[in-house]
PDB file of N, CA and C in Angstrom:
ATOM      1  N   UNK A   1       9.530  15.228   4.727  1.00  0.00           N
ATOM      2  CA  UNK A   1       8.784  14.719   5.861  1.00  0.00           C
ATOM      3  C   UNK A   1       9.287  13.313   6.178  1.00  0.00           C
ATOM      4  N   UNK A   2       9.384  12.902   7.499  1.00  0.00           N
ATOM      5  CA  UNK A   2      10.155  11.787   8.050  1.00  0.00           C
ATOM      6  C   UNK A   2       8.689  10.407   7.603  1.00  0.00           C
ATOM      7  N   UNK A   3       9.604   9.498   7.312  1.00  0.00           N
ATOM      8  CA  UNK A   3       8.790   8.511   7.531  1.00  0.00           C
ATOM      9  C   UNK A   3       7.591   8.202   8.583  1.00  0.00           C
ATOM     10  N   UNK A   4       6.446   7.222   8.755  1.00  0.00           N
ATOM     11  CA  UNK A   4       5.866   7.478   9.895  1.00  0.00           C
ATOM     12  C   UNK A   4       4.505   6.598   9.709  1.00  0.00           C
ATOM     13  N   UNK A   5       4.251   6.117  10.622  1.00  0.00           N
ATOM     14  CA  UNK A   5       2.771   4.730  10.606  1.00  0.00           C
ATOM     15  C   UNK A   5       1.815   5.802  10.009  1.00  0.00           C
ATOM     16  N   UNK A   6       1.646   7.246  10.220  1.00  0.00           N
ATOM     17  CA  UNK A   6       0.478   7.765   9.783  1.00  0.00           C
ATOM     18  C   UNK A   6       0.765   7.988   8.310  1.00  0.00           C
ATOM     19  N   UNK A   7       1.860   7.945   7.849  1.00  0.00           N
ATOM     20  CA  UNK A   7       2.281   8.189   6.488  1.00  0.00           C
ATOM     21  C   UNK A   7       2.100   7.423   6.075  1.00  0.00           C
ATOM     22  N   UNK A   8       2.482   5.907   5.939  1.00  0.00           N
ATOM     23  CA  UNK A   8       2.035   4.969   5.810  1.00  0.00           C
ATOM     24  C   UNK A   8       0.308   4.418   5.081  1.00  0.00           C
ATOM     25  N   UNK A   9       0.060   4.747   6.532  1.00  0.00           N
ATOM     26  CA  UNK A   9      -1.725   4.789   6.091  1.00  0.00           C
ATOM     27  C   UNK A   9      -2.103   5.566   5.427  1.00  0.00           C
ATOM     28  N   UNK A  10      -1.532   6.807   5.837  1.00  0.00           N
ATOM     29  CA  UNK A  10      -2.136   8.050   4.103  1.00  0.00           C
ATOM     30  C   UNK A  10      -2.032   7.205   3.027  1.00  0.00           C
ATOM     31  N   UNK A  11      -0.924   6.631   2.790  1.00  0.00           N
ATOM     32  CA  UNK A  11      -0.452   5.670   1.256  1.00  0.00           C
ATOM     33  C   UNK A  11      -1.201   4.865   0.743  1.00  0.00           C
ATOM     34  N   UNK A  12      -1.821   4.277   2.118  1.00  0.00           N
ATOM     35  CA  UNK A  12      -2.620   3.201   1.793  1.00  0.00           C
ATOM     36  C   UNK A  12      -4.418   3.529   1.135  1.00  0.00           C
ATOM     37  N   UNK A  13      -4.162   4.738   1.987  1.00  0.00           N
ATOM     38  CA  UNK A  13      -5.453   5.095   1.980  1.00  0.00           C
ATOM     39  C   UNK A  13      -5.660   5.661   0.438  1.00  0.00           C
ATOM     40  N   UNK A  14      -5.155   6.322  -0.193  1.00  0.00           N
ATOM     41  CA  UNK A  14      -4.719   6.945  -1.221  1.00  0.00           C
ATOM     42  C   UNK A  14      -4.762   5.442  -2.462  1.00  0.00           C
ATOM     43  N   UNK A  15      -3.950   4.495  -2.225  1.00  0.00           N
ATOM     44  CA  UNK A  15      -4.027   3.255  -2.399  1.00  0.00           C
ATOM     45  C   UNK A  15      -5.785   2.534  -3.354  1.00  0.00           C
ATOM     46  N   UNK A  16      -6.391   2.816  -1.954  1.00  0.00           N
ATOM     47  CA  UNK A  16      -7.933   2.427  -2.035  1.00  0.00           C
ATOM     48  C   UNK A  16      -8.840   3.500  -2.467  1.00  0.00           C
ATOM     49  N   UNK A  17      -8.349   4.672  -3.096  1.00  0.00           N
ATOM     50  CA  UNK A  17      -8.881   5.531  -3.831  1.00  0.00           C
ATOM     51  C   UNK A  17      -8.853   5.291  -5.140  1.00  0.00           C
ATOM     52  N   UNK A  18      -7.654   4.678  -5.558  1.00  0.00           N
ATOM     53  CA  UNK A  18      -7.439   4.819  -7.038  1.00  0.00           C
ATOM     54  C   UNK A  18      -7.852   3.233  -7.929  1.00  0.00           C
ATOM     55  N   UNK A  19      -8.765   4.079  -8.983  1.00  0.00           N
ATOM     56  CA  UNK A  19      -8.899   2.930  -9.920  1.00  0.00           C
ATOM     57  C   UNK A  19      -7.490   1.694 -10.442  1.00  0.00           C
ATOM     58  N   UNK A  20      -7.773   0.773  -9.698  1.00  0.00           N
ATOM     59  CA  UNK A  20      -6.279   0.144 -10.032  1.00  0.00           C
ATOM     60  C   UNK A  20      -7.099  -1.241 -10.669  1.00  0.00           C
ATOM     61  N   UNK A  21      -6.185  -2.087 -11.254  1.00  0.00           N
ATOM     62  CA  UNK A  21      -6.891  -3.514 -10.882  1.00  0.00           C
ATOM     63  C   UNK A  21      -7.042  -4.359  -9.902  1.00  0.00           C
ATOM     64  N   UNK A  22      -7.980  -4.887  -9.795  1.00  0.00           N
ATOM     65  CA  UNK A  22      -8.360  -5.850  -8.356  1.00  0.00           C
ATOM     66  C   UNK A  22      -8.239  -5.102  -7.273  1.00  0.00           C
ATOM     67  N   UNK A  23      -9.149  -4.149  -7.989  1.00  0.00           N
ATOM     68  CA  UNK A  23      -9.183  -2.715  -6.465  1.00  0.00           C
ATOM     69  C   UNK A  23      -9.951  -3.196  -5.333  1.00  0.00           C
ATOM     70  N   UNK A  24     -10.983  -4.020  -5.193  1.00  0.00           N
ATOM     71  CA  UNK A  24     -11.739  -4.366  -4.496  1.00  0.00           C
ATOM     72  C   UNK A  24     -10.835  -5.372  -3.716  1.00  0.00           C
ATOM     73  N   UNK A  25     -10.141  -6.479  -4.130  1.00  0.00           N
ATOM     74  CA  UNK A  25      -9.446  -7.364  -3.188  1.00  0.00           C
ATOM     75  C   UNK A  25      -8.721  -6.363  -2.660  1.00  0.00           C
ATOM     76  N   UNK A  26      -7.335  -6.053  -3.471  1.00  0.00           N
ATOM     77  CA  UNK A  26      -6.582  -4.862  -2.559  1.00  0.00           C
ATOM     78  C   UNK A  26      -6.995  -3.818  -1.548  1.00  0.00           C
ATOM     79  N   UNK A  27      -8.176  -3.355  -1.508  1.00  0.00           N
ATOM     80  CA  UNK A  27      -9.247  -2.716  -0.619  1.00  0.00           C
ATOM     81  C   UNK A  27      -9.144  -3.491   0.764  1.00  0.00           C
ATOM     82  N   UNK A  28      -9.547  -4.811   0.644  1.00  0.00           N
ATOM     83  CA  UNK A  28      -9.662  -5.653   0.957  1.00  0.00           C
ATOM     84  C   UNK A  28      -8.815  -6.094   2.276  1.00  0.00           C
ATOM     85  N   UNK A  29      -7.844  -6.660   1.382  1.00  0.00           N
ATOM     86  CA  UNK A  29      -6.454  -6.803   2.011  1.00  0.00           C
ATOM     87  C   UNK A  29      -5.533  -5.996   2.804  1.00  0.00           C
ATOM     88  N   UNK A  30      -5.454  -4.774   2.504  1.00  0.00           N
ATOM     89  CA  UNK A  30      -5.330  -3.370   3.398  1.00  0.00           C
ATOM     90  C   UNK A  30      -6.177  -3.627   4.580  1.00  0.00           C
ATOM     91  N   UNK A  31      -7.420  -3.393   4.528  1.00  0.00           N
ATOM     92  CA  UNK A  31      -8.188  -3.485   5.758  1.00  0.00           C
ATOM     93  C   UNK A  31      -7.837  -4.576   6.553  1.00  0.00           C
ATOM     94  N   UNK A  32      -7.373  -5.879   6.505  1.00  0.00           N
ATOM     95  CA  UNK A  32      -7.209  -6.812   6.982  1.00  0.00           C
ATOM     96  C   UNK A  32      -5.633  -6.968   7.622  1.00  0.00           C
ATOM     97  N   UNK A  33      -5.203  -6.047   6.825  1.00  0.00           N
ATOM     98  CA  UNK A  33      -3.225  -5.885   7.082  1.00  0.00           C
ATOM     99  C   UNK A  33      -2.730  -5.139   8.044  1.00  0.00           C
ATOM    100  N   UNK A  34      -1.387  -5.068   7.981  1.00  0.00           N
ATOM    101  CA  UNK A  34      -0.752  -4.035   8.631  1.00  0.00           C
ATOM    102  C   UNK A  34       0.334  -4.075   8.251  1.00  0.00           C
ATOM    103  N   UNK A  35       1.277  -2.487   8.608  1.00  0.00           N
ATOM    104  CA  UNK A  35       2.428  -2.198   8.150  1.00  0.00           C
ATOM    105  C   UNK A  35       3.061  -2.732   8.797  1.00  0.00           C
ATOM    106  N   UNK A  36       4.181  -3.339   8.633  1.00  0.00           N
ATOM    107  CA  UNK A  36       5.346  -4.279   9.507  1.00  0.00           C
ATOM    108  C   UNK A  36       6.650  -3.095   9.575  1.00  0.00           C
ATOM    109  N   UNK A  37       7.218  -2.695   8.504  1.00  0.00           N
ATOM    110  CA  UNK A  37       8.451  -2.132   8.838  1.00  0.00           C
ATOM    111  C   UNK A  37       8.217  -0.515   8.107  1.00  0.00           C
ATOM    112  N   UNK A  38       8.797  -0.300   8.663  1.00  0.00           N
ATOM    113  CA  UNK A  38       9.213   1.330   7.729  1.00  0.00           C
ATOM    114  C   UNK A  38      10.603   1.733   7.278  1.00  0.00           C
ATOM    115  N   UNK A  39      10.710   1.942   5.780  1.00  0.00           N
ATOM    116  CA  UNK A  39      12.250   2.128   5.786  1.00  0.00           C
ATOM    117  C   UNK A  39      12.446   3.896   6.140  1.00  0.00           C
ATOM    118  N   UNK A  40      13.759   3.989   6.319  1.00  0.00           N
ATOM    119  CA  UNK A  40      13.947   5.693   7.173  1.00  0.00           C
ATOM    120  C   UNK A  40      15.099   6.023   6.144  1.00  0.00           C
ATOM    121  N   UNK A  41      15.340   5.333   4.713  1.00  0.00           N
ATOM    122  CA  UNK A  41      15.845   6.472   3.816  1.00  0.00           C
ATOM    123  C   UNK A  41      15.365   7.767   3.249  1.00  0.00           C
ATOM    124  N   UNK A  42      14.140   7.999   3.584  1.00  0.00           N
ATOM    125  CA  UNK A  42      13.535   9.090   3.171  1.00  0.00           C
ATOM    126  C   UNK A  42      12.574   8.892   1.894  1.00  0.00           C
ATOM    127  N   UNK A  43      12.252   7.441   1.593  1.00  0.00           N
ATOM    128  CA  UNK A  43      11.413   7.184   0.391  1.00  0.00           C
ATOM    129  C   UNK A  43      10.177   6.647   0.706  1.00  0.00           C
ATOM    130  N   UNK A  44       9.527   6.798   2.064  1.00  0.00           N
ATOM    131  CA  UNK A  44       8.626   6.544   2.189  1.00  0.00           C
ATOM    132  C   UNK A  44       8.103   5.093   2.381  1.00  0.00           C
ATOM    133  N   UNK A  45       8.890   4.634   2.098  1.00  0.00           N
ATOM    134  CA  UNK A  45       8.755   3.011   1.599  1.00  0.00           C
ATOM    135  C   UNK A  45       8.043   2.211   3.152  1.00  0.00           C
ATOM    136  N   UNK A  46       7.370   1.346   2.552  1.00  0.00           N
ATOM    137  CA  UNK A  46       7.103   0.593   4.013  1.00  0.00           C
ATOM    138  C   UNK A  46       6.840  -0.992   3.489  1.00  0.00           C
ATOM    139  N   UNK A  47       6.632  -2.157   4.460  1.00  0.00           N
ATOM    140  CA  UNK A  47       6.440  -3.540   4.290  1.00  0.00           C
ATOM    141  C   UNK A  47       5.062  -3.323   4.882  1.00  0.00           C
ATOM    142  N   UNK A  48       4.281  -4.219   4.502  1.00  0.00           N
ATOM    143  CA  UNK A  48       2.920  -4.506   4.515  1.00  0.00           C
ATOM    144  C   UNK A  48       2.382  -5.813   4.189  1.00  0.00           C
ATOM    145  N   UNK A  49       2.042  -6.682   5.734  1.00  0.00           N
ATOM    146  CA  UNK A  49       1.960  -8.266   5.715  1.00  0.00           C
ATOM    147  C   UNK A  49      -0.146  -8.126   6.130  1.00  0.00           C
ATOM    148  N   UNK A  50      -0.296  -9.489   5.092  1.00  0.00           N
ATOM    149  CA  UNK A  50      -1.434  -9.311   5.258  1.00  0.00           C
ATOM    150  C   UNK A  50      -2.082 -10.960   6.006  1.00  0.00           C
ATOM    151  N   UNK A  51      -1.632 -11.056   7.117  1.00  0.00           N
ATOM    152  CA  UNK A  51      -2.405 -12.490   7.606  1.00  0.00           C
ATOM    153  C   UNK A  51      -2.295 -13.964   6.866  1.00  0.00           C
ATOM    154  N   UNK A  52      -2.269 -15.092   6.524  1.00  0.00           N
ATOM    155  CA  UNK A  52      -2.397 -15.778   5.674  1.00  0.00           C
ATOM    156  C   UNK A  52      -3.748 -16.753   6.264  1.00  0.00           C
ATOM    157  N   UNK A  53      -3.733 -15.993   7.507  1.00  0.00           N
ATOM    158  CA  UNK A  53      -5.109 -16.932   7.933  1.00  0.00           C
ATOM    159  C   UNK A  53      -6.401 -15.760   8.196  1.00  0.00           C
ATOM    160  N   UNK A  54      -6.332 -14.832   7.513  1.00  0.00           N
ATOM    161  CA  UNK A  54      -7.670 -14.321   7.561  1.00  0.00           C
ATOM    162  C   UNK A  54      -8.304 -14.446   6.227  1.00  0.00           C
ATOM    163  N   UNK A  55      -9.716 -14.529   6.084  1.00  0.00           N
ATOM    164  CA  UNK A  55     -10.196 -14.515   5.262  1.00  0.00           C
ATOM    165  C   UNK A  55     -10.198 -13.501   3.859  1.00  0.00           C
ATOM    166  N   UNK A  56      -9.300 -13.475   3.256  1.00  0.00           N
ATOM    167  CA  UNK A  56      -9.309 -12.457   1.855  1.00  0.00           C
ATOM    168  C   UNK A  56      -8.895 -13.074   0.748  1.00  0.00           C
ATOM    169  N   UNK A  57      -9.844 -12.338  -0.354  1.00  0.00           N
ATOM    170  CA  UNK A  57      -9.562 -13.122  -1.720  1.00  0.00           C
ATOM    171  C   UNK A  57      -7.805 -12.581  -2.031  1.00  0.00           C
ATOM    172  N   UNK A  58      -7.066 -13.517  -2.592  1.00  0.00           N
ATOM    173  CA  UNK A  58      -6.023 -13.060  -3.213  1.00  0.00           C
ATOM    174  C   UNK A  58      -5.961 -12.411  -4.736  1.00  0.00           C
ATOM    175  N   UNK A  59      -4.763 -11.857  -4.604  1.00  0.00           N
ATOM    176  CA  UNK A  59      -4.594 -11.249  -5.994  1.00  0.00           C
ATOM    177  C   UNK A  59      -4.969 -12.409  -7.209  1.00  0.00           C
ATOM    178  N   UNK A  60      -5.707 -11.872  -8.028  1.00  0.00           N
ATOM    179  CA  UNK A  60      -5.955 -13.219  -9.166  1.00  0.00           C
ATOM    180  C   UNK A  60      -4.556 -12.843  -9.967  1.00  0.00           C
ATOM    181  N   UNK A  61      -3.252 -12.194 -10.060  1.00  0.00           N
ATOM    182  CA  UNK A  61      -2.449 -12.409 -11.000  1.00  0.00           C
ATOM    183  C   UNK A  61      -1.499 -13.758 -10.528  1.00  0.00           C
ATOM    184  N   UNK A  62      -1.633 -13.928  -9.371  1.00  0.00           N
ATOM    185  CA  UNK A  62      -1.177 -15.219  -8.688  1.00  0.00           C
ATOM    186  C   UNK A  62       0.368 -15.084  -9.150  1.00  0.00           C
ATOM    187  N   UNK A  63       1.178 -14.150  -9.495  1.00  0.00           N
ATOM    188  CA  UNK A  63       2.174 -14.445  -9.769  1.00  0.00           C
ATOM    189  C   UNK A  63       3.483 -14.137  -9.163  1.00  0.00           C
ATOM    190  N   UNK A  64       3.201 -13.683  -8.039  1.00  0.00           N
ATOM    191  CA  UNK A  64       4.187 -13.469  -7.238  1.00  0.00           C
ATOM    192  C   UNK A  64       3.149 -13.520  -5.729  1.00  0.00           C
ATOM    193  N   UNK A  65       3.992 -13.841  -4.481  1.00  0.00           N
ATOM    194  CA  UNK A  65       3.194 -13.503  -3.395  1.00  0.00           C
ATOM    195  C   UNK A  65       3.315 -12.441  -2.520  1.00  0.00           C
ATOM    196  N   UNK A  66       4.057 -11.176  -3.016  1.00  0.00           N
ATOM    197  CA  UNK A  66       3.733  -9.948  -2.582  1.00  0.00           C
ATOM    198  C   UNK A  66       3.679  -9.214  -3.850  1.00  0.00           C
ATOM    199  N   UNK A  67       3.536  -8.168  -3.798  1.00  0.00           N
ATOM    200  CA  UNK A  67       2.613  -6.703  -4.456  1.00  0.00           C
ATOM    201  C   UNK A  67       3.319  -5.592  -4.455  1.00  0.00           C
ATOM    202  N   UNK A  68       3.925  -4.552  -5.420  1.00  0.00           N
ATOM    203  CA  UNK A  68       4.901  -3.577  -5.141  1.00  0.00           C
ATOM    204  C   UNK A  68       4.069  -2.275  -6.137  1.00  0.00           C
ATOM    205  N   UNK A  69       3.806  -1.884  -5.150  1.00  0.00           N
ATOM    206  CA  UNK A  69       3.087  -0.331  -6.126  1.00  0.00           C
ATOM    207  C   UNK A  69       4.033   1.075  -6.186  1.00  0.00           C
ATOM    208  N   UNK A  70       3.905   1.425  -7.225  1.00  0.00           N
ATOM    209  CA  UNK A  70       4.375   2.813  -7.106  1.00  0.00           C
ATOM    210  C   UNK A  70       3.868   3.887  -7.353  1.00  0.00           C
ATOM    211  N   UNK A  71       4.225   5.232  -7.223  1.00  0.00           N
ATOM    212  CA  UNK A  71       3.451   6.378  -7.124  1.00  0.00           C
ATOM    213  C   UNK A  71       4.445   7.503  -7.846  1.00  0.00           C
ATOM    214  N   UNK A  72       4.211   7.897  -9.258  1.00  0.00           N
ATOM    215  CA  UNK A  72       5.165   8.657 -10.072  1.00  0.00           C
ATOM    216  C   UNK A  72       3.757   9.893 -10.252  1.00  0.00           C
ATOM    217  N   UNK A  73       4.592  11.175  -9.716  1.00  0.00           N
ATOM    218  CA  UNK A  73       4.236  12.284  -9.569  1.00  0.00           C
ATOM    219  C   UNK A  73       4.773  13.374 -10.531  1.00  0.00           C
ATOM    220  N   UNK A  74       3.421  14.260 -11.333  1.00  0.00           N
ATOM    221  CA  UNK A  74       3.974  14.898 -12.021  1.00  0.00           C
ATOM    222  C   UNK A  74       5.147  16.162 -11.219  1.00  0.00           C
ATOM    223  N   UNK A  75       5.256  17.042 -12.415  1.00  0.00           N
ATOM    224  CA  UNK A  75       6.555  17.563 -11.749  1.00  0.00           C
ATOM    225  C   UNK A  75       5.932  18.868 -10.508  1.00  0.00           C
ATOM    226  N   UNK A  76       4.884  19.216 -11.201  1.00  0.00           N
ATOM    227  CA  UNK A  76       4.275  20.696 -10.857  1.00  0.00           C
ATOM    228  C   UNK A  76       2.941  19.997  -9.982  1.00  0.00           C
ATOM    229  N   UNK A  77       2.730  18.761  -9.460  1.00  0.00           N
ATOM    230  CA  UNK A  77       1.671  18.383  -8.408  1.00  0.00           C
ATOM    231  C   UNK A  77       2.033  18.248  -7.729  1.00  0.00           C
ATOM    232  N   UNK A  78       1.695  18.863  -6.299  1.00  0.00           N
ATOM    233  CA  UNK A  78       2.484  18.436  -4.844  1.00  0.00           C
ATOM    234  C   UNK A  78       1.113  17.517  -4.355  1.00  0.00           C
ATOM    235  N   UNK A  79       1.359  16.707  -3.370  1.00  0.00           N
ATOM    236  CA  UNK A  79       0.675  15.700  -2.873  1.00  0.00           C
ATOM    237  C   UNK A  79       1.225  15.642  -1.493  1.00  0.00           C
ATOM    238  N   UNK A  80      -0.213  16.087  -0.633  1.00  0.00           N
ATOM    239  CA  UNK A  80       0.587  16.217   0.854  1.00  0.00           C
ATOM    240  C   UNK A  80      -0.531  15.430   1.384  1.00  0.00           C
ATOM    241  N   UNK A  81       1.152  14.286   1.977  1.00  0.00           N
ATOM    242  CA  UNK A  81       0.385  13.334   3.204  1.00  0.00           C
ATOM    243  C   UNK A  81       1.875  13.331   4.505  1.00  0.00           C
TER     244      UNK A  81
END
């Protein structure tokens, strides 16, 4: 399936489902964001800028100023977005 803003948001959305840490800011920050770029190698991948002037708590790991998640799928689960 081609890359795509609605794909995207599935990700995200999927994102704010899962017990992660600092699920609530990241919740957060999504709602307040948006996707900026989409890459079209076929990995789904996208950029995601979140305002620096809206009101959201930041990540407390403070250790970098963007965020890189990944999504490792067993072999025999398909996951359709």
């Amino acid at each position: 399936m081609p890359n795509s803003l609605n794909a995207a948001k599935a990700w995200l959305d999927l994102v704010k489902e899962q017990q992660i840490p600092e699920r609530e800011i990241v919740s957060e920050q999504i709602s307040v964001g948006s996707v900026v770029a989409l890459c079209d190698c076929g990995c789904h991948g996208f950029d995601f800028h979140v305002p620096r002037n809206k009101l959201v708590r930041p990540l407390e790991s403070k250790s970098m100023p963007f965020c890189e998640l990944g999504v490792d799928l067993l072999a025999d689960l398909t996951l359709s977005i």
